[in-house]
PDB file of N, CA and C in Angstrom:
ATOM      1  N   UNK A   1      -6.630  -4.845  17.644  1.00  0.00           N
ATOM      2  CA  UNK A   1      -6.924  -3.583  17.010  1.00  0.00           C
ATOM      3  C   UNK A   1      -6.996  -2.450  18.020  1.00  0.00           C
ATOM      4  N   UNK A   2      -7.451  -2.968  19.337  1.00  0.00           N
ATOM      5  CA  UNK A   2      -7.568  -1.508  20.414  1.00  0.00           C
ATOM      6  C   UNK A   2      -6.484  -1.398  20.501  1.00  0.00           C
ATOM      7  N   UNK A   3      -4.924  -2.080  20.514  1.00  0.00           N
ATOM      8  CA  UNK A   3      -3.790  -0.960  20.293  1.00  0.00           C
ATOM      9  C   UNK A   3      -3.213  -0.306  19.589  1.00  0.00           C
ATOM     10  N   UNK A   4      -4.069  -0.707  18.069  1.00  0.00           N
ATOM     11  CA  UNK A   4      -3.373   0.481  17.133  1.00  0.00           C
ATOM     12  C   UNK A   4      -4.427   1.490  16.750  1.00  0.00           C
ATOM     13  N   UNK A   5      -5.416   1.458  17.702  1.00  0.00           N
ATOM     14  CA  UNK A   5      -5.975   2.667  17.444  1.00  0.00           C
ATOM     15  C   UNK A   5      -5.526   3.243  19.090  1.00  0.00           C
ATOM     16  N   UNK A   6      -4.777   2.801  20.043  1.00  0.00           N
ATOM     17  CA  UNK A   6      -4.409   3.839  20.949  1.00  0.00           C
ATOM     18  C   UNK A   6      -3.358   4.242  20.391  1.00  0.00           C
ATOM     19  N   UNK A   7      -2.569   3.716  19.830  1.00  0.00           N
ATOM     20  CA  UNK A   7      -1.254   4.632  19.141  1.00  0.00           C
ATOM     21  C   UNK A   7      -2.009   5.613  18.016  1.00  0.00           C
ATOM     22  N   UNK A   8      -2.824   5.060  17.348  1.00  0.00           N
ATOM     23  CA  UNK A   8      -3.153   5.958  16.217  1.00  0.00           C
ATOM     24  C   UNK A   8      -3.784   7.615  17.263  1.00  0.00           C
ATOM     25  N   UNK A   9      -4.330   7.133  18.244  1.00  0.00           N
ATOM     26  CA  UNK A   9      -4.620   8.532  19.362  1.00  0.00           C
ATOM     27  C   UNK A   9      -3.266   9.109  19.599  1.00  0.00           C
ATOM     28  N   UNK A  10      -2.453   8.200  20.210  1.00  0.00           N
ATOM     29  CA  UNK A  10      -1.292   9.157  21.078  1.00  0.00           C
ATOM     30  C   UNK A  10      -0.590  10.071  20.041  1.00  0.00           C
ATOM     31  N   UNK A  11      -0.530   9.456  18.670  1.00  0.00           N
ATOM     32  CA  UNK A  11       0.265  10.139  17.442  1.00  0.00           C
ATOM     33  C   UNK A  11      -1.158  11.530  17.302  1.00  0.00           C
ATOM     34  N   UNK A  12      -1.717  11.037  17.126  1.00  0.00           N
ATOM     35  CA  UNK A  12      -3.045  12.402  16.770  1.00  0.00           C
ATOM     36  C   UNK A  12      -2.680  13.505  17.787  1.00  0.00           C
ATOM     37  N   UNK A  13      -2.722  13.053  19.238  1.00  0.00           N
ATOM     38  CA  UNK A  13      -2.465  14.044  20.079  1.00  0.00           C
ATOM     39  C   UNK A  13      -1.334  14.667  20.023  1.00  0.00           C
ATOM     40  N   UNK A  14      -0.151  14.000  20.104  1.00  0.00           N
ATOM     41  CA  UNK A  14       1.593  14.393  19.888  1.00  0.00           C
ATOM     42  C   UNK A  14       1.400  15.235  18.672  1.00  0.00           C
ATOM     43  N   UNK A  15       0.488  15.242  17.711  1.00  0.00           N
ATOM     44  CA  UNK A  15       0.610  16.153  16.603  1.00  0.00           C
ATOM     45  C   UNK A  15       0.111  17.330  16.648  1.00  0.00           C
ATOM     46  N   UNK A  16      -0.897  18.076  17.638  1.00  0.00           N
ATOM     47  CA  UNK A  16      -1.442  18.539  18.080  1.00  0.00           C
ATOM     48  C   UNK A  16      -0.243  19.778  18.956  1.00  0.00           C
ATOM     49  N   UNK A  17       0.333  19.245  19.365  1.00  0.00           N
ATOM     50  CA  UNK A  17       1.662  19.566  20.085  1.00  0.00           C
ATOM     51  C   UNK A  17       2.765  20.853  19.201  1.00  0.00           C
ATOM     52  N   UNK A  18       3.243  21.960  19.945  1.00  0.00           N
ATOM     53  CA  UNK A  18       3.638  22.957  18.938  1.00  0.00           C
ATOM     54  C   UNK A  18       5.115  22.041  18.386  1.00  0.00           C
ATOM     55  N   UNK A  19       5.597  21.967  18.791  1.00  0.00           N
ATOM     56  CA  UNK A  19       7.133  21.070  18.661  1.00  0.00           C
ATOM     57  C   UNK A  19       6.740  19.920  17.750  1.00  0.00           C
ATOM     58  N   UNK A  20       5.959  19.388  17.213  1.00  0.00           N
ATOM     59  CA  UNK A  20       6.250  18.747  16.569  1.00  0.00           C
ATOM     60  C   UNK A  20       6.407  18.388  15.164  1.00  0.00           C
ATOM     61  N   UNK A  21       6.088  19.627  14.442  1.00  0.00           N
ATOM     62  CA  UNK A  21       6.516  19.698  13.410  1.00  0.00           C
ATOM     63  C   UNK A  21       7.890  20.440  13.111  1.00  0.00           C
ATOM     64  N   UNK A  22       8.905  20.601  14.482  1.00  0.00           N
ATOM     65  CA  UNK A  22      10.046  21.011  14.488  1.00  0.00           C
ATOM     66  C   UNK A  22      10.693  19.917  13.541  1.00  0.00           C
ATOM     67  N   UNK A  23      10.807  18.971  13.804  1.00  0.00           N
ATOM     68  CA  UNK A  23      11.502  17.602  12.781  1.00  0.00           C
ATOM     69  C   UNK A  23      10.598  17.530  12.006  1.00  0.00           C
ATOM     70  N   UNK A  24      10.666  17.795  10.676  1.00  0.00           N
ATOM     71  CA  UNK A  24      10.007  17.400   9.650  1.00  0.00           C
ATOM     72  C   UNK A  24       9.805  16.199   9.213  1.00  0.00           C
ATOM     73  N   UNK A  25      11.248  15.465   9.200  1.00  0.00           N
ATOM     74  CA  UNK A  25      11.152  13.759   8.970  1.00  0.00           C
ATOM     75  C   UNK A  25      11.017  12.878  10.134  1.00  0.00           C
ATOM     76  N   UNK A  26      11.022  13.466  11.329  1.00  0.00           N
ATOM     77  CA  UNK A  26      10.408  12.475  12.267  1.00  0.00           C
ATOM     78  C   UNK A  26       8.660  12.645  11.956  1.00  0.00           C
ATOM     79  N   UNK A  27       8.179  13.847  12.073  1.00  0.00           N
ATOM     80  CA  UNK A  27       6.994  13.886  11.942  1.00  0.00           C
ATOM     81  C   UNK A  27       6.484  13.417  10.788  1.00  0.00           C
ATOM     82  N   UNK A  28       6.883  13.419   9.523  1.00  0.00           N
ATOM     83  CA  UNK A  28       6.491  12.858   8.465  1.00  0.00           C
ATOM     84  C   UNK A  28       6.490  11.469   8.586  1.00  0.00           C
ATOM     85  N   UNK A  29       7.281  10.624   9.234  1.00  0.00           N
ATOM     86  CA  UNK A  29       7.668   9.247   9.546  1.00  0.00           C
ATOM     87  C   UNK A  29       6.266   8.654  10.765  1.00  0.00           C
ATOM     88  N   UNK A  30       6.039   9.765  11.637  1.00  0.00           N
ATOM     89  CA  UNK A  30       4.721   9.313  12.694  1.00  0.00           C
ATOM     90  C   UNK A  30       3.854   9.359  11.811  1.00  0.00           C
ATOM     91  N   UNK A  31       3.451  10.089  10.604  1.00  0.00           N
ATOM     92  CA  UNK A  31       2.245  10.808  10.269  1.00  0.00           C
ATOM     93  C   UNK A  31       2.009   9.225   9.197  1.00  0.00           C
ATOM     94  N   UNK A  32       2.922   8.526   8.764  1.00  0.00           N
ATOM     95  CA  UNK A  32       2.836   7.863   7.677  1.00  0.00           C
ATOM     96  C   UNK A  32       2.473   6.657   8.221  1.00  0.00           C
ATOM     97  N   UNK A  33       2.845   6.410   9.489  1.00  0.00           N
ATOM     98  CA  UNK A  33       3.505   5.201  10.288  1.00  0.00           C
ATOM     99  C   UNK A  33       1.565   4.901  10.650  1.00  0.00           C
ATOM    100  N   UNK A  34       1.278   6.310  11.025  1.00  0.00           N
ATOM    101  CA  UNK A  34      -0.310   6.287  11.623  1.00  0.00           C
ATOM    102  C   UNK A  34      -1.110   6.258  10.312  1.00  0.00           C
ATOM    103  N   UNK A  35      -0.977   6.742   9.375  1.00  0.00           N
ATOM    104  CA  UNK A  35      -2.044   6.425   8.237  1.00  0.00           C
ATOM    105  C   UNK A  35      -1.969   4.692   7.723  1.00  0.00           C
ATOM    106  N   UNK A  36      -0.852   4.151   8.220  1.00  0.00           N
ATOM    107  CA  UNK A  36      -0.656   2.826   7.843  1.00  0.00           C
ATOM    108  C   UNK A  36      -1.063   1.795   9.089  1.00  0.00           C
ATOM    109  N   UNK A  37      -1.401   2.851   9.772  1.00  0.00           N
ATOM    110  CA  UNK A  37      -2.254   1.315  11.173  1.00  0.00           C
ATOM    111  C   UNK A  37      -3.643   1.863  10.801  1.00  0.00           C
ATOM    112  N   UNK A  38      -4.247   3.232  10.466  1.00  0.00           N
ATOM    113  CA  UNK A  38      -5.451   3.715   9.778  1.00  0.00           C
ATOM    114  C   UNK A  38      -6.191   2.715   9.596  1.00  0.00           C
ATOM    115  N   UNK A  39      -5.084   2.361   8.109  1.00  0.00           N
ATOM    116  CA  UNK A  39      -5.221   1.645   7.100  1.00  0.00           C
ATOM    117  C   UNK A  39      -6.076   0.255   7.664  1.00  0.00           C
ATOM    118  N   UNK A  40      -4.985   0.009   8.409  1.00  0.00           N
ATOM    119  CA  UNK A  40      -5.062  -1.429   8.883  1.00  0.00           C
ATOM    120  C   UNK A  40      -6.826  -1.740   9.751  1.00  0.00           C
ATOM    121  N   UNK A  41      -6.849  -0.854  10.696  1.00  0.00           N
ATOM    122  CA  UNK A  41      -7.939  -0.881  11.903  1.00  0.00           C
ATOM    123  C   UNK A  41      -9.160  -0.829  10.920  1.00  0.00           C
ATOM    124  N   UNK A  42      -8.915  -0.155   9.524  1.00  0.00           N
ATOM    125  CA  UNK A  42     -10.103  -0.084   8.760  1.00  0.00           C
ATOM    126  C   UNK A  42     -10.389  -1.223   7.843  1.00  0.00           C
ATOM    127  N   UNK A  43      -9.679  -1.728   7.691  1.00  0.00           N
ATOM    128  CA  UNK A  43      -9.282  -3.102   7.192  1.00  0.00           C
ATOM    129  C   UNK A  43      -9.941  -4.175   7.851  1.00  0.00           C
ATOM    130  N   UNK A  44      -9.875  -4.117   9.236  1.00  0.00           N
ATOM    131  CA  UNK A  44     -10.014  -4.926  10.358  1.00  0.00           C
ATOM    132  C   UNK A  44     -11.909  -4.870  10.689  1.00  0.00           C
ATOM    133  N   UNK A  45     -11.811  -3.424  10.688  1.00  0.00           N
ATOM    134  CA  UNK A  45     -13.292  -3.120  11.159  1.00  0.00           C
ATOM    135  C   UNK A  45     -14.314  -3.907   9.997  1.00  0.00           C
ATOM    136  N   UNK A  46     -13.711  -3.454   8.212  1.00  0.00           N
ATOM    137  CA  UNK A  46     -14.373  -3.812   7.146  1.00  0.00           C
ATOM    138  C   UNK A  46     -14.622  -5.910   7.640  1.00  0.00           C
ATOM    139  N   UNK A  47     -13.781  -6.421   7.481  1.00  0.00           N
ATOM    140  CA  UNK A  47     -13.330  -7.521   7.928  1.00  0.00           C
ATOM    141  C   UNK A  47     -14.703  -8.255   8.639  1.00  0.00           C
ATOM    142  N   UNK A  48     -14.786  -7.209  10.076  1.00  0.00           N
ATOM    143  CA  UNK A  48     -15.572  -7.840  10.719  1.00  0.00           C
ATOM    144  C   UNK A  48     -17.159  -7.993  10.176  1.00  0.00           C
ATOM    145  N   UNK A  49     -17.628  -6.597   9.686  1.00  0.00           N
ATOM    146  CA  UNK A  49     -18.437  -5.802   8.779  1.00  0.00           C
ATOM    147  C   UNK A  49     -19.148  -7.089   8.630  1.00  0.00           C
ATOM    148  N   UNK A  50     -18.214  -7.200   7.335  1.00  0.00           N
ATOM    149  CA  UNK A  50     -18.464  -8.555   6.082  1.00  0.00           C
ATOM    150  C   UNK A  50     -18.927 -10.065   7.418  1.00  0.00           C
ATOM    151  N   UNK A  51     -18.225 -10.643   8.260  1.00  0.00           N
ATOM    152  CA  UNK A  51     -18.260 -11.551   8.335  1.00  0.00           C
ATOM    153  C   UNK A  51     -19.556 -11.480   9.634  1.00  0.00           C
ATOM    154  N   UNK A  52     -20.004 -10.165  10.025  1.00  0.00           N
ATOM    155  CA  UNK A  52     -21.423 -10.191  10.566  1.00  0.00           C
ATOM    156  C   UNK A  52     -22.086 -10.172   9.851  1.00  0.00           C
ATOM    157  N   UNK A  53     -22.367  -9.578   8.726  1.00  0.00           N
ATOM    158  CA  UNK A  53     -23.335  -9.322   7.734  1.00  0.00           C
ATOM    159  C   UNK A  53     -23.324 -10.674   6.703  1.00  0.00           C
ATOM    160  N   UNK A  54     -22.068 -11.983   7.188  1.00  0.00           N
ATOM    161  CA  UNK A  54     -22.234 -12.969   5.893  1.00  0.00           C
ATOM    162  C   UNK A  54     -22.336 -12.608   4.531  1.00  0.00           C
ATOM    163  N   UNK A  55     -21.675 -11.946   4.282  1.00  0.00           N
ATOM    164  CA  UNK A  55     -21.700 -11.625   2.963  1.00  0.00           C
ATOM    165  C   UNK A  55     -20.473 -12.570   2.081  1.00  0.00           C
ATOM    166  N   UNK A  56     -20.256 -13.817   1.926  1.00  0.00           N
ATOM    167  CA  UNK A  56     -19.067 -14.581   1.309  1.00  0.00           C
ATOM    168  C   UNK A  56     -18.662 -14.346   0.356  1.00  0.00           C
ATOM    169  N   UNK A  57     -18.738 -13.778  -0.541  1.00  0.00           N
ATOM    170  CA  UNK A  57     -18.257 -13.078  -1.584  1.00  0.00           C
ATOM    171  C   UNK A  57     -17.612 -12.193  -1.640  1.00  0.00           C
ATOM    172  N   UNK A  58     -17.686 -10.852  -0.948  1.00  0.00           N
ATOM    173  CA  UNK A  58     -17.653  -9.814  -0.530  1.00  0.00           C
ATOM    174  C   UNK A  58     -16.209 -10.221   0.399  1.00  0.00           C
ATOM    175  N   UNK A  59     -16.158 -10.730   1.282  1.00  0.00           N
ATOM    176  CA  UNK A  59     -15.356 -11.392   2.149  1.00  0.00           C
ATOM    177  C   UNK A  59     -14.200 -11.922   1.578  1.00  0.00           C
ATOM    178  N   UNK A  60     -14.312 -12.666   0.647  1.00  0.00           N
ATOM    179  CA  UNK A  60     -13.283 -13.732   0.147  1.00  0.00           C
ATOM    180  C   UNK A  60     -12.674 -12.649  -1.047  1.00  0.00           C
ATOM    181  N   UNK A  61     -13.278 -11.970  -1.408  1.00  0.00           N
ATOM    182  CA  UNK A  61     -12.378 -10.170  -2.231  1.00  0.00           C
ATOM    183  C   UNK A  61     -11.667  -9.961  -1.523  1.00  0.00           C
ATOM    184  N   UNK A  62     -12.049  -9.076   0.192  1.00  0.00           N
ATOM    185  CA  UNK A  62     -11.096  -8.675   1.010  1.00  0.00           C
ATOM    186  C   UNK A  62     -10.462  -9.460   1.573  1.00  0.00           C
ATOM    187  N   UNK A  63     -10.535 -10.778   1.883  1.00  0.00           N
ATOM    188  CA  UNK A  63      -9.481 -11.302   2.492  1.00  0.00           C
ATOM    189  C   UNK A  63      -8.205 -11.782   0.771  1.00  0.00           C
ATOM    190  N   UNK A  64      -8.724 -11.818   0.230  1.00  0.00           N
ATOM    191  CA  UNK A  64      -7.764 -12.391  -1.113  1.00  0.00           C
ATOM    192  C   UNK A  64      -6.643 -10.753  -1.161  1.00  0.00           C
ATOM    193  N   UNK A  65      -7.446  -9.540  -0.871  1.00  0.00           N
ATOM    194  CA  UNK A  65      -6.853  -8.465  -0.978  1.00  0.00           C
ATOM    195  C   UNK A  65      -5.348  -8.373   0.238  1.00  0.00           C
ATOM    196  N   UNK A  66      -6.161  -8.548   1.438  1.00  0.00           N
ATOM    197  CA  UNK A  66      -5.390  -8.898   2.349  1.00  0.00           C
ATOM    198  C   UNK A  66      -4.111  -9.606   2.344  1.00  0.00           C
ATOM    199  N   UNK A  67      -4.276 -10.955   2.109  1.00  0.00           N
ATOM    200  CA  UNK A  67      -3.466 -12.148   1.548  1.00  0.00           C
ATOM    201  C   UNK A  67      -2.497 -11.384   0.691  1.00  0.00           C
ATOM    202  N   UNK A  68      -2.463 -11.037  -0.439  1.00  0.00           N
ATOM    203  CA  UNK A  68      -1.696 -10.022  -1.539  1.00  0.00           C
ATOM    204  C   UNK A  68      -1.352  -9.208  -0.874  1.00  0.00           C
ATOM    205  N   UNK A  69      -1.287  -8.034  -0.120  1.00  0.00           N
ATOM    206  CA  UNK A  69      -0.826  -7.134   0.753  1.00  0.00           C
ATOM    207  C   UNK A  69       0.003  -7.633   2.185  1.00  0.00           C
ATOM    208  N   UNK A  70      -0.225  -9.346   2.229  1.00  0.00           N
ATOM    209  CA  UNK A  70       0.561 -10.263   3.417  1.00  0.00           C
ATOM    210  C   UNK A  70       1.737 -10.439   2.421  1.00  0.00           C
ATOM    211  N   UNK A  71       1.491 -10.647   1.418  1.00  0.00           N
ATOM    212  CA  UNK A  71       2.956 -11.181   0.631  1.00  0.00           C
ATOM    213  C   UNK A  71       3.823 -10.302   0.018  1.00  0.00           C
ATOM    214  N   UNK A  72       3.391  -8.869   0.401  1.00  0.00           N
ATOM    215  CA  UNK A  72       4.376  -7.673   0.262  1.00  0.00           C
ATOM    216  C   UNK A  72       4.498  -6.847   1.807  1.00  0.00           C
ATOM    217  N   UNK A  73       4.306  -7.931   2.480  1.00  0.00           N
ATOM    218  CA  UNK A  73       4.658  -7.183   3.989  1.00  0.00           C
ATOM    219  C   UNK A  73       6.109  -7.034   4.455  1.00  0.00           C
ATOM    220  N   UNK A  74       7.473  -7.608   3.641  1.00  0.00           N
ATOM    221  CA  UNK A  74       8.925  -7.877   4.003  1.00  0.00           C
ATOM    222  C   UNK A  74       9.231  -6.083   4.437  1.00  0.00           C
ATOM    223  N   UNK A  75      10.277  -6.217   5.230  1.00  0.00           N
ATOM    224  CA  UNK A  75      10.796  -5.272   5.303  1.00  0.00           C
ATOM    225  C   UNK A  75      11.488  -4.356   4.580  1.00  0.00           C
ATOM    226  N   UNK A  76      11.521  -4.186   3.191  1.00  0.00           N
ATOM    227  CA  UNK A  76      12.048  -4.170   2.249  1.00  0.00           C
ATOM    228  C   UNK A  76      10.883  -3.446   1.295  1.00  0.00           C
ATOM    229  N   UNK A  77       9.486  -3.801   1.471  1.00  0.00           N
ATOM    230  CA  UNK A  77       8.519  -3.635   0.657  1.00  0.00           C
ATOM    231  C   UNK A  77       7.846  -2.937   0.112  1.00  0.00           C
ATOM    232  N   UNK A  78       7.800  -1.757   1.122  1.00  0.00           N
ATOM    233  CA  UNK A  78       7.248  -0.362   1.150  1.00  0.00           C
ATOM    234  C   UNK A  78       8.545   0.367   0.312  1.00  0.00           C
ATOM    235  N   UNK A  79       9.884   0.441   0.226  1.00  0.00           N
ATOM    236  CA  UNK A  79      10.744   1.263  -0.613  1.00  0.00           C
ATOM    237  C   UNK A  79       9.973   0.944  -2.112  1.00  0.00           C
ATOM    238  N   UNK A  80      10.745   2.159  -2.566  1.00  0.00           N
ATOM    239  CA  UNK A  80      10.377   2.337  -4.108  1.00  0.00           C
ATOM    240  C   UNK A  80      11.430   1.286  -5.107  1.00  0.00           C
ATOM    241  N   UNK A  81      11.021   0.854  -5.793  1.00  0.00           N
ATOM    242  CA  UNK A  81      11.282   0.067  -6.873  1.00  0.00           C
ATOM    243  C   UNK A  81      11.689   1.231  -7.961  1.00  0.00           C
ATOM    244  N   UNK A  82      13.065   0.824  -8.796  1.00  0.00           N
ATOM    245  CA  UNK A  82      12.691   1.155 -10.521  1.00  0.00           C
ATOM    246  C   UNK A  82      12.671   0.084 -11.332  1.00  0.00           C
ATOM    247  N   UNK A  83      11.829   0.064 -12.205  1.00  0.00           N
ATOM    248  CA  UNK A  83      12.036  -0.724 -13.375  1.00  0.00           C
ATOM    249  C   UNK A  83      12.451  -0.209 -14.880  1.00  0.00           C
ATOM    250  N   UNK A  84      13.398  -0.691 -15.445  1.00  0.00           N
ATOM    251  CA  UNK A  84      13.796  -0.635 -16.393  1.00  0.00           C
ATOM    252  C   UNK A  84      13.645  -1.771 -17.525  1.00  0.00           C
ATOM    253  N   UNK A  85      13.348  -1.446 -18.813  1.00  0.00           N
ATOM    254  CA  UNK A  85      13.009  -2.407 -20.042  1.00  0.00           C
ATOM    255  C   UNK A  85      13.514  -2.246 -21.102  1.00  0.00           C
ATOM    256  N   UNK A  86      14.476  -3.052 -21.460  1.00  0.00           N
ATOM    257  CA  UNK A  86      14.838  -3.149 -22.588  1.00  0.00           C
ATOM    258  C   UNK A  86      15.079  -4.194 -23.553  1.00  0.00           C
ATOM    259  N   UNK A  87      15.005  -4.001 -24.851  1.00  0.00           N
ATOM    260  CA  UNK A  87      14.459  -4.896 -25.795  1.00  0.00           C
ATOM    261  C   UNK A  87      15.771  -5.569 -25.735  1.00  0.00           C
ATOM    262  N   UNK A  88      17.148  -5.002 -25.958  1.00  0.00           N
ATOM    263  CA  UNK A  88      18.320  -5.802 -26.064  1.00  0.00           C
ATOM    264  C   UNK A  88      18.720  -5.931 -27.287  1.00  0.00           C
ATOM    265  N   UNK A  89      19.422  -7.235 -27.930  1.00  0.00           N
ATOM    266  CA  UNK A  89      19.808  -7.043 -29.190  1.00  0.00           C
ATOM    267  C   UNK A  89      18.752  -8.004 -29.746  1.00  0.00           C
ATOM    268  N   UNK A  90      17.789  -7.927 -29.724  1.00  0.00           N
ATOM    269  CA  UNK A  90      16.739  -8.733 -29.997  1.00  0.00           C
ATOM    270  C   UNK A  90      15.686  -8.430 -31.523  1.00  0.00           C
ATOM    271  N   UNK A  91      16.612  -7.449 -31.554  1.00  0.00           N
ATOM    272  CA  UNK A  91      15.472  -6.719 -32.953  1.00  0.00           C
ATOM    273  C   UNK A  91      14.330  -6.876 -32.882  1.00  0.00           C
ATOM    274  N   UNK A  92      13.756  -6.492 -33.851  1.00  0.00           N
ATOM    275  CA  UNK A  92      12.107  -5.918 -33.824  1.00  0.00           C
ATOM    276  C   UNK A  92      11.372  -6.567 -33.205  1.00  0.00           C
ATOM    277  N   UNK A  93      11.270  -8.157 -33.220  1.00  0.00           N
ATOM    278  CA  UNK A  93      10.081  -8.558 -32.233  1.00  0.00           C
ATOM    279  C   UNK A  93      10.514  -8.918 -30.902  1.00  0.00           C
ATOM    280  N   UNK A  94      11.916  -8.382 -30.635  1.00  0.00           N
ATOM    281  CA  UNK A  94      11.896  -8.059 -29.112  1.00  0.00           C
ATOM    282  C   UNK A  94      11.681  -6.540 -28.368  1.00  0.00           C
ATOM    283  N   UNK A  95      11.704  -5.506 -29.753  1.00  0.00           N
ATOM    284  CA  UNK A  95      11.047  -4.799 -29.702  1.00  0.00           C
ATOM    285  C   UNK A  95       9.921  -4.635 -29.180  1.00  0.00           C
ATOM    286  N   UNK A  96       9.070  -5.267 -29.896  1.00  0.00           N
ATOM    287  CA  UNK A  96       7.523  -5.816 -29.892  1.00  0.00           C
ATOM    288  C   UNK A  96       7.054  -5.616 -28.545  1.00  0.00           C
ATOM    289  N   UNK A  97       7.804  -6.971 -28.437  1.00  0.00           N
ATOM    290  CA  UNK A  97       7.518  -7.758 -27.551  1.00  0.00           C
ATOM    291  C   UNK A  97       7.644  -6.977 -25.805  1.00  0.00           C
ATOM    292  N   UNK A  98       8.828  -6.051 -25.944  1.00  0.00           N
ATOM    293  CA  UNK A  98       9.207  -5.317 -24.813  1.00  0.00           C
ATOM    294  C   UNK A  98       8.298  -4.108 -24.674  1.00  0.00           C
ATOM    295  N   UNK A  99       7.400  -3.816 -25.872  1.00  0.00           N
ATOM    296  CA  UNK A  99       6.473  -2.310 -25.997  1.00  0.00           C
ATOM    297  C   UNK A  99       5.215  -2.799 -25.525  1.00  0.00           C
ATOM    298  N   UNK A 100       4.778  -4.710 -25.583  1.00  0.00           N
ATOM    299  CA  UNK A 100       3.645  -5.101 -25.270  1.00  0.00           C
ATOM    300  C   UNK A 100       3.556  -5.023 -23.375  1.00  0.00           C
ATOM    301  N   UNK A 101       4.696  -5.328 -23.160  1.00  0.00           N
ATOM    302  CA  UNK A 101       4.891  -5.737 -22.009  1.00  0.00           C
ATOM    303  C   UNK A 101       4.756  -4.100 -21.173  1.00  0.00           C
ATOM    304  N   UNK A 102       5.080  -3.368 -21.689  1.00  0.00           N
ATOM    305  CA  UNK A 102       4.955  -1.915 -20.751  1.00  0.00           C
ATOM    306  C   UNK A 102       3.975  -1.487 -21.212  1.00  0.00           C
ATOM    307  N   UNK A 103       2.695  -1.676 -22.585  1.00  0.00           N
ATOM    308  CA  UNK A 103       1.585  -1.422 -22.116  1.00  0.00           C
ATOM    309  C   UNK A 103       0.320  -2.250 -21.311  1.00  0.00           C
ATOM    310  N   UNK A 104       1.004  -3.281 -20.911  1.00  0.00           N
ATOM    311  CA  UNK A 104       0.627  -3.865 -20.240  1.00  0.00           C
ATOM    312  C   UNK A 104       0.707  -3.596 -18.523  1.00  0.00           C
ATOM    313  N   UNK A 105       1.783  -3.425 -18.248  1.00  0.00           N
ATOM    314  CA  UNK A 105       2.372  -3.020 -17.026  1.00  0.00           C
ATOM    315  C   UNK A 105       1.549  -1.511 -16.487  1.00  0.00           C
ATOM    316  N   UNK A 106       1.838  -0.690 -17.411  1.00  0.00           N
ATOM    317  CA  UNK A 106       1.543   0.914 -17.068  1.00  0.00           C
ATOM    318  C   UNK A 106       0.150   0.700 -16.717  1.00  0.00           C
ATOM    319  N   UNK A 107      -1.204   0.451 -17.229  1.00  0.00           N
ATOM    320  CA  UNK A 107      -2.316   0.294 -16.187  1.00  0.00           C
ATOM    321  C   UNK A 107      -1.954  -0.014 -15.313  1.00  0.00           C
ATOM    322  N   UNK A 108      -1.678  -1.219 -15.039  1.00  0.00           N
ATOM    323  CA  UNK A 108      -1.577  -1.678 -13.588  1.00  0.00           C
ATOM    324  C   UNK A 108      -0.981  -0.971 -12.448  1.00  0.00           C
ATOM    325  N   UNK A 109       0.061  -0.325 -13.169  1.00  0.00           N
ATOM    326  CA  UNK A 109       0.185   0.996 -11.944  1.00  0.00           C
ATOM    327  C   UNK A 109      -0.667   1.614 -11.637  1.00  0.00           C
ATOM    328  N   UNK A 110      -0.823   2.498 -12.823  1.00  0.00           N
ATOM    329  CA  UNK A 110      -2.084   3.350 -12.882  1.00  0.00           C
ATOM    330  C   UNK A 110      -3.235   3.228 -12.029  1.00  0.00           C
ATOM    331  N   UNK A 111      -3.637   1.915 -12.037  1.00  0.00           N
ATOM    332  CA  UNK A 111      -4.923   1.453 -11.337  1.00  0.00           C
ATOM    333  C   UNK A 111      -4.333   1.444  -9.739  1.00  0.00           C
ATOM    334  N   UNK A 112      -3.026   1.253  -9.459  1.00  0.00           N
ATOM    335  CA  UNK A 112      -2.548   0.659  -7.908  1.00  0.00           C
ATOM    336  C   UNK A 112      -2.363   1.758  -7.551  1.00  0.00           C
ATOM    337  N   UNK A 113      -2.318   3.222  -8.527  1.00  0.00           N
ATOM    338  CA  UNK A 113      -1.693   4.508  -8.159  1.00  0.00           C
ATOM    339  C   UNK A 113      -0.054   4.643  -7.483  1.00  0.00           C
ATOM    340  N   UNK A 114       0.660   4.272  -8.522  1.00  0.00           N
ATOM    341  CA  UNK A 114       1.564   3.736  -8.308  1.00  0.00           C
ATOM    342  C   UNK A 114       2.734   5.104  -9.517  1.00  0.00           C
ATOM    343  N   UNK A 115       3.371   5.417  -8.959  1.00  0.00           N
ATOM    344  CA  UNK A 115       4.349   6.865 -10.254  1.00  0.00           C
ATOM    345  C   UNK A 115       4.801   5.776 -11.248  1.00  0.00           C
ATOM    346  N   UNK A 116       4.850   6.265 -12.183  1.00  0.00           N
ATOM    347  CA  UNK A 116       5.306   5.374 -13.521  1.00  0.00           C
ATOM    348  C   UNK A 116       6.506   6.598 -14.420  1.00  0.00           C
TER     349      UNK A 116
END
């Protein structure tokens, strides 16, 4: 973790810097790159938190959270997805069936904060 919070410094400082919001998408790309080791070091710190304080419950949430966020780590993972649904020639109760399924779905974005 002490090296991604020295990068998470060197990016803080480099931003600080007049030139660097000359590239918009490089800088947008550091700025994202550092809220996502943030992420992580806080993750890490919580982590430890829990497992000084013994709290097993508490623990086995964030690491289960963790775990789920390990199995969307591919390189590939972070791009945006579309999904599309359609009932097909299935008539009405594939209808149904396809209207249950996207109100089902749409919380779950919702809750992940996810564009729908």
């Amino acid at each position: 973790m002490d090296g991604k919070r020295k990068v998470i410094r060197e990016i803080e400082a480099e931003s600080t810097h007049q030139n660097f919001w000359g590239d918009a998408k490089a800088a947008a790309k550091k700025m994202k790159n550092m809220a996502s080791l943030q992420k992580e070091v806080e993750e890490g710190e919580m982590l430890e938190l829990l497992i000084s304080d013994g709290d097993a419950v508490e623990l086995e949430k964030e690491v289960g959270k963790l775990e789920f966020a390990l199995y969307l780590s591919g390189p590939y993972d972070r791009n945006d997805a579309i999904l599309a649904l359609h009932s097909g020639q299935g008539g009405t109760e594939a209808m149904d069936w396809t209207s249950m399924f996207v109100s089902y779905v749409y919380p779950i974005h919702r809750k992940k904060r996810m564009a729908v």
